[in-house]
Protein backbone atom coordinates (compact mmCIF):
# COMPACT_ATOMS: atom_id res chain seq x y z
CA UNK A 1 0.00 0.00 0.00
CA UNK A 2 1.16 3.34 -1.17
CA UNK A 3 0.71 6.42 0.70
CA UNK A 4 1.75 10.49 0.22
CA UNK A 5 3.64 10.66 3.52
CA UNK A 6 6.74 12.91 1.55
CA UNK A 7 7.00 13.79 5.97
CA UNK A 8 6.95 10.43 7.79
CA UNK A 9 9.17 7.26 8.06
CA UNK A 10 8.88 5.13 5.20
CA UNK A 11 8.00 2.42 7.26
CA UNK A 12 4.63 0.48 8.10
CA UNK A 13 5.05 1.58 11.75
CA UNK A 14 4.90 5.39 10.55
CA UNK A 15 1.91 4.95 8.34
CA UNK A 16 -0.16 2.50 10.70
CA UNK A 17 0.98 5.58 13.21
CA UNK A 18 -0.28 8.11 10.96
CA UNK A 19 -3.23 6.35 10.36
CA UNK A 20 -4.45 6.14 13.92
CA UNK A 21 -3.73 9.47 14.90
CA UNK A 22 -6.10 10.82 11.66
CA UNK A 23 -8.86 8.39 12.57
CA UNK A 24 -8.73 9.49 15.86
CA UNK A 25 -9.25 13.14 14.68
CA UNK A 26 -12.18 12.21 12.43
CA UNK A 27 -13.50 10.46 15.53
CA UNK A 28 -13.37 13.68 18.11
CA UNK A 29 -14.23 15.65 15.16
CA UNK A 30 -17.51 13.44 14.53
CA UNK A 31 -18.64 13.75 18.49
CA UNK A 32 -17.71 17.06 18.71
CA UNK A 33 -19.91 17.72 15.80
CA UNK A 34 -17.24 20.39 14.35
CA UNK A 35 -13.32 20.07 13.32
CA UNK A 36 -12.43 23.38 14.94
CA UNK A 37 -13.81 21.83 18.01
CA UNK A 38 -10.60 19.10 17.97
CA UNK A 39 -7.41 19.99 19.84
CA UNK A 40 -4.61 18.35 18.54
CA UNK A 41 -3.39 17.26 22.42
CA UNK A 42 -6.57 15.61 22.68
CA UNK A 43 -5.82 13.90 19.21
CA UNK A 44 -2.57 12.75 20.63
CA UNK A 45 -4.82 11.04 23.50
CA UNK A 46 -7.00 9.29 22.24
CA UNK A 47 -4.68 7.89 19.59
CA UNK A 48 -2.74 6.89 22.45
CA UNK A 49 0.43 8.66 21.45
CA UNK A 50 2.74 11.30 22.77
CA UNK A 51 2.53 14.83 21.53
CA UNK A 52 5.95 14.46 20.33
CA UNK A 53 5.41 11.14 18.72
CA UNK A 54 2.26 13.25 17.35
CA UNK A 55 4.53 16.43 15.70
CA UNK A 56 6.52 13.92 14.00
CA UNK A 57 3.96 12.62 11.68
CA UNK A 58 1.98 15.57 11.25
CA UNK A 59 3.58 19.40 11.22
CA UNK A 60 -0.36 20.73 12.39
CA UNK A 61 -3.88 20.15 12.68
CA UNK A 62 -4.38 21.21 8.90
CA UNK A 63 -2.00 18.28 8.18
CA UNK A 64 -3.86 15.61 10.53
CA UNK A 65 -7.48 16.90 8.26
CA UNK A 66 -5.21 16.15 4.89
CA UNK A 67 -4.20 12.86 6.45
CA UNK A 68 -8.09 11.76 5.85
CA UNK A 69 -7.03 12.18 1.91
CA UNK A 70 -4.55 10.18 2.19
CA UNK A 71 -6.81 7.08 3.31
CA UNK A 72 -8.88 8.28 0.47
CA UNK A 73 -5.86 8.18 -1.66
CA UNK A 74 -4.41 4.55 -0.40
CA UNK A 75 -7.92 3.15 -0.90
CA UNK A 76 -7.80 4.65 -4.80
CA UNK A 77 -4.21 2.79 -5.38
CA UNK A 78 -5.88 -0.77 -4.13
CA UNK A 79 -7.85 -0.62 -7.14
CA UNK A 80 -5.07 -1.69 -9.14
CA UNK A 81 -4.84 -5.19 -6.57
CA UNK A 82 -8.37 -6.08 -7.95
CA UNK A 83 -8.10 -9.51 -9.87
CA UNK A 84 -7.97 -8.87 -13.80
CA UNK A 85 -7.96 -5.35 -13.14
CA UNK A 86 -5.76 -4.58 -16.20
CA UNK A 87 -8.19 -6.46 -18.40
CA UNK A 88 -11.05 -3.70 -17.70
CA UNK A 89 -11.56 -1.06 -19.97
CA UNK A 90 -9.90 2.07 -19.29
CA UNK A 91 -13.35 4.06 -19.03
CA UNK A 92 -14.49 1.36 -16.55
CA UNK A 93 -11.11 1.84 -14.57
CA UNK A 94 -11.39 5.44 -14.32
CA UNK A 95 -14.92 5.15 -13.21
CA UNK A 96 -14.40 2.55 -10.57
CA UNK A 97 -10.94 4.26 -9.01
CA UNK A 98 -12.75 7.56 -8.91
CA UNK A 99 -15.83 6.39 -7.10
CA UNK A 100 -13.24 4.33 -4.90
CA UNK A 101 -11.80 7.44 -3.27
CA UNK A 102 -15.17 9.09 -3.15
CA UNK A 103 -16.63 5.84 -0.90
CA UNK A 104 -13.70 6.06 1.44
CA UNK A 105 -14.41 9.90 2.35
CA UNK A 106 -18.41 8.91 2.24
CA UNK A 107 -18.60 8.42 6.31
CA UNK A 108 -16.83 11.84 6.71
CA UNK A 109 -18.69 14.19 4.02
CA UNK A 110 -19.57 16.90 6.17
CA UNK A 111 -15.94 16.94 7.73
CA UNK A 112 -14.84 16.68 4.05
CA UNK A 113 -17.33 19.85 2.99
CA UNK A 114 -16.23 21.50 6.71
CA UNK A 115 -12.62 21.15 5.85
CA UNK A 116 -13.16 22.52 2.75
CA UNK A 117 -14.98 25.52 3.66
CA UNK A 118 -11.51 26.04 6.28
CA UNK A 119 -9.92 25.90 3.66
CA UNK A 120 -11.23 28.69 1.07
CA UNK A 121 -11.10 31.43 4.01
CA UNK A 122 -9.38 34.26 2.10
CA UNK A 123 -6.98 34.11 5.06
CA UNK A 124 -5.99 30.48 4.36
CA UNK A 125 -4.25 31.35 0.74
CA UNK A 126 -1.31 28.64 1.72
CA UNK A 127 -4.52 25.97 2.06
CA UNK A 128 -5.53 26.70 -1.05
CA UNK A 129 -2.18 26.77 -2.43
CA UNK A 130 -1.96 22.98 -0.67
CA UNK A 131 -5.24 22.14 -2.11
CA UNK A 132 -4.57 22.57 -5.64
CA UNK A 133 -1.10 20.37 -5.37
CA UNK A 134 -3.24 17.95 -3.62
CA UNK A 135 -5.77 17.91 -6.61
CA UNK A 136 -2.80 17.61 -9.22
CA UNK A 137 -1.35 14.97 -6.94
CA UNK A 138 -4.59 12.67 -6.82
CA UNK A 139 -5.58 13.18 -10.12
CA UNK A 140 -2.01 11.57 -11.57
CA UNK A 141 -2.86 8.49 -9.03
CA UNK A 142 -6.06 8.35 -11.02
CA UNK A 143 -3.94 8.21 -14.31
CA UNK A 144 -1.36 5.86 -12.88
CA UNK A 145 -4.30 3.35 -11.66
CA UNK A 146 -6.39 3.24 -14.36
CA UNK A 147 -3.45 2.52 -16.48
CA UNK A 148 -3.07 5.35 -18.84
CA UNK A 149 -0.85 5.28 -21.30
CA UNK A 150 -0.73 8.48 -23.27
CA UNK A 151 2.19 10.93 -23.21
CA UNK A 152 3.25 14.58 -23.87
CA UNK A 153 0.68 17.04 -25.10
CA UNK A 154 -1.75 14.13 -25.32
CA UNK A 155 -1.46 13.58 -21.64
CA UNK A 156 -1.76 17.41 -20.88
CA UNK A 157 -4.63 17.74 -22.38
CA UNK A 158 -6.37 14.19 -20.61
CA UNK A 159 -5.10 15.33 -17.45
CA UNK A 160 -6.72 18.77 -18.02
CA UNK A 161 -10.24 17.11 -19.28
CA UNK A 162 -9.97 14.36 -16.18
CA UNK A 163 -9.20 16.76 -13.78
CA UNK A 164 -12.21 18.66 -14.63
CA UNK A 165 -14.40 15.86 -14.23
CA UNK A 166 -12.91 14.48 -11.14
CA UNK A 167 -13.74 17.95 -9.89
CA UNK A 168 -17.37 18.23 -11.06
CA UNK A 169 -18.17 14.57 -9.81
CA UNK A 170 -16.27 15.32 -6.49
CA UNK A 171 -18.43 18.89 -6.44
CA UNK A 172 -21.67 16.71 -6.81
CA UNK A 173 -21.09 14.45 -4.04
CA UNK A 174 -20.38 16.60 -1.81
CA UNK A 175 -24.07 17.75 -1.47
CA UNK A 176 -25.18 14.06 -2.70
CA UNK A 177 -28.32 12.89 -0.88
CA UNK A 178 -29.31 10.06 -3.26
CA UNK A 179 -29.38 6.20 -2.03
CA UNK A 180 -25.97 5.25 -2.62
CA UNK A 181 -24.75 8.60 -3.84
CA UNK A 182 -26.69 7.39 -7.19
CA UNK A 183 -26.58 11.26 -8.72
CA UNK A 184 -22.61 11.64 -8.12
CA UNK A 185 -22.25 7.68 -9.77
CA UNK A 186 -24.93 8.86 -12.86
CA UNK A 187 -22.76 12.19 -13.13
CA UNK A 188 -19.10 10.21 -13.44
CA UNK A 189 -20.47 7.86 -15.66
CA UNK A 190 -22.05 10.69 -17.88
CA UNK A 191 -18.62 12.90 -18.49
CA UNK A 192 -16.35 9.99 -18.94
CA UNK A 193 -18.66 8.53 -21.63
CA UNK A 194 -18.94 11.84 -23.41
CA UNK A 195 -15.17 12.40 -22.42
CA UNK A 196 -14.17 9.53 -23.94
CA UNK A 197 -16.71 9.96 -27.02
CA UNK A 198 -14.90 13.64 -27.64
CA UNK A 199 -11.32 12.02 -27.15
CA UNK A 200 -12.64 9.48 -30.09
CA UNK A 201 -13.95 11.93 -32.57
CA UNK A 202 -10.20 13.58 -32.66
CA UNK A 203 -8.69 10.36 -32.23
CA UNK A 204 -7.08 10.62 -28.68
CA UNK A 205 -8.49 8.01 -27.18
CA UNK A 206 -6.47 4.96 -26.12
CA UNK A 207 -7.62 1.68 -27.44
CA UNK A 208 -10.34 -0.08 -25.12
């Protein structure tokens, strides 16, 4: 299992650390009813580590919120585990790593739309700054999963168009109240077939 932890040991000991001290967050966050309502001592606590063991995986709260993308993230890369995985059409890939990392944030949406909303403060430009690398970074484990295989401007121009609709489906469930997040699944299924259909007509698309 591959995770984004450019900060931590590259160890399992570091990441199963990591892990536990963001699901402890999410879990003081969900009682608490709020994110600004978690203190990252009490974090520490109930994770059962030391606030120095604590500052080693994670610089600051902000950092122990992104952590919660990173599950999302790990959870996207175990797609490519999946039994005949490679034999699936690249459309179907996309579609199924995308909605991967959406179900993994599903029992945390309103943190996910709270953290969010932190993070567009006009005070919190760095955040943003953060955010978009984050986007860039998840969207090229989207590529790398589904198996891509396009290069130079060819890429550019699919990372652009996938980026947008990772965006748009990720916008959609967000405020998804349909069984099963049914709208966000009809959406992502909707602008990769017509994504795919455009990529066709110009004779982009990779081979199914």
């Amino acid at each position: 299992m591959l995770m984004d932890f450019s900060a931590a040991p590259s160890n399992a000991t570091g990441d199963a650390m990591r892990r536990r001290i963001v699901r402890a967050a999410l879990r003081l966050a969900e009682a608490a009813g709020s994110w600004d309502a978690v203190h990252v001592h009490a974090v520490a606590a109930e994770a059962g580590v030391t606030m120095a063991q604590l500052r080693e995986q994670f610089a600051h709260k902000d950092a122990i919120g992104e952590g919660l993308f990173d599950i999302a993230d790990a959870e996207l890369l175990a797609c490519s585990d999946e039994v005949g995985w490679s034999h699936l059409p690249y459309r179907e890939r996309l579609e199924r790593a995308i909605l991967r990392w959406l179900d993994a944030l599903t029992p945390h949406r309103r943190l996910v739309g709270e953290l969010l909303r932190y993070k567009l403060h006009p005070e919190h430009v760095h955040l943003q700054v953060l955010g978009v690398a984050r986007i860039s970074r998840t969207v090229q484990w989207i590529r790398e999963v589904a198996m891509l295989p396009s290069v130079g401007w060819r890429r550019e121009l699919e990372e652009a168009a996938l980026t947008s609709i990772y965006l748009a489906t990720f916008a959609c469930w967000l405020t998804d109240g349909s069984l099963g997040a049914h709208r966000t699944r009809t959406l992502l299924h909707r602008l990769l077939a017509s994504g795919e259909g455009a990529a066709r007509r110009f004779g982009f698309a990779p081979p199914r």
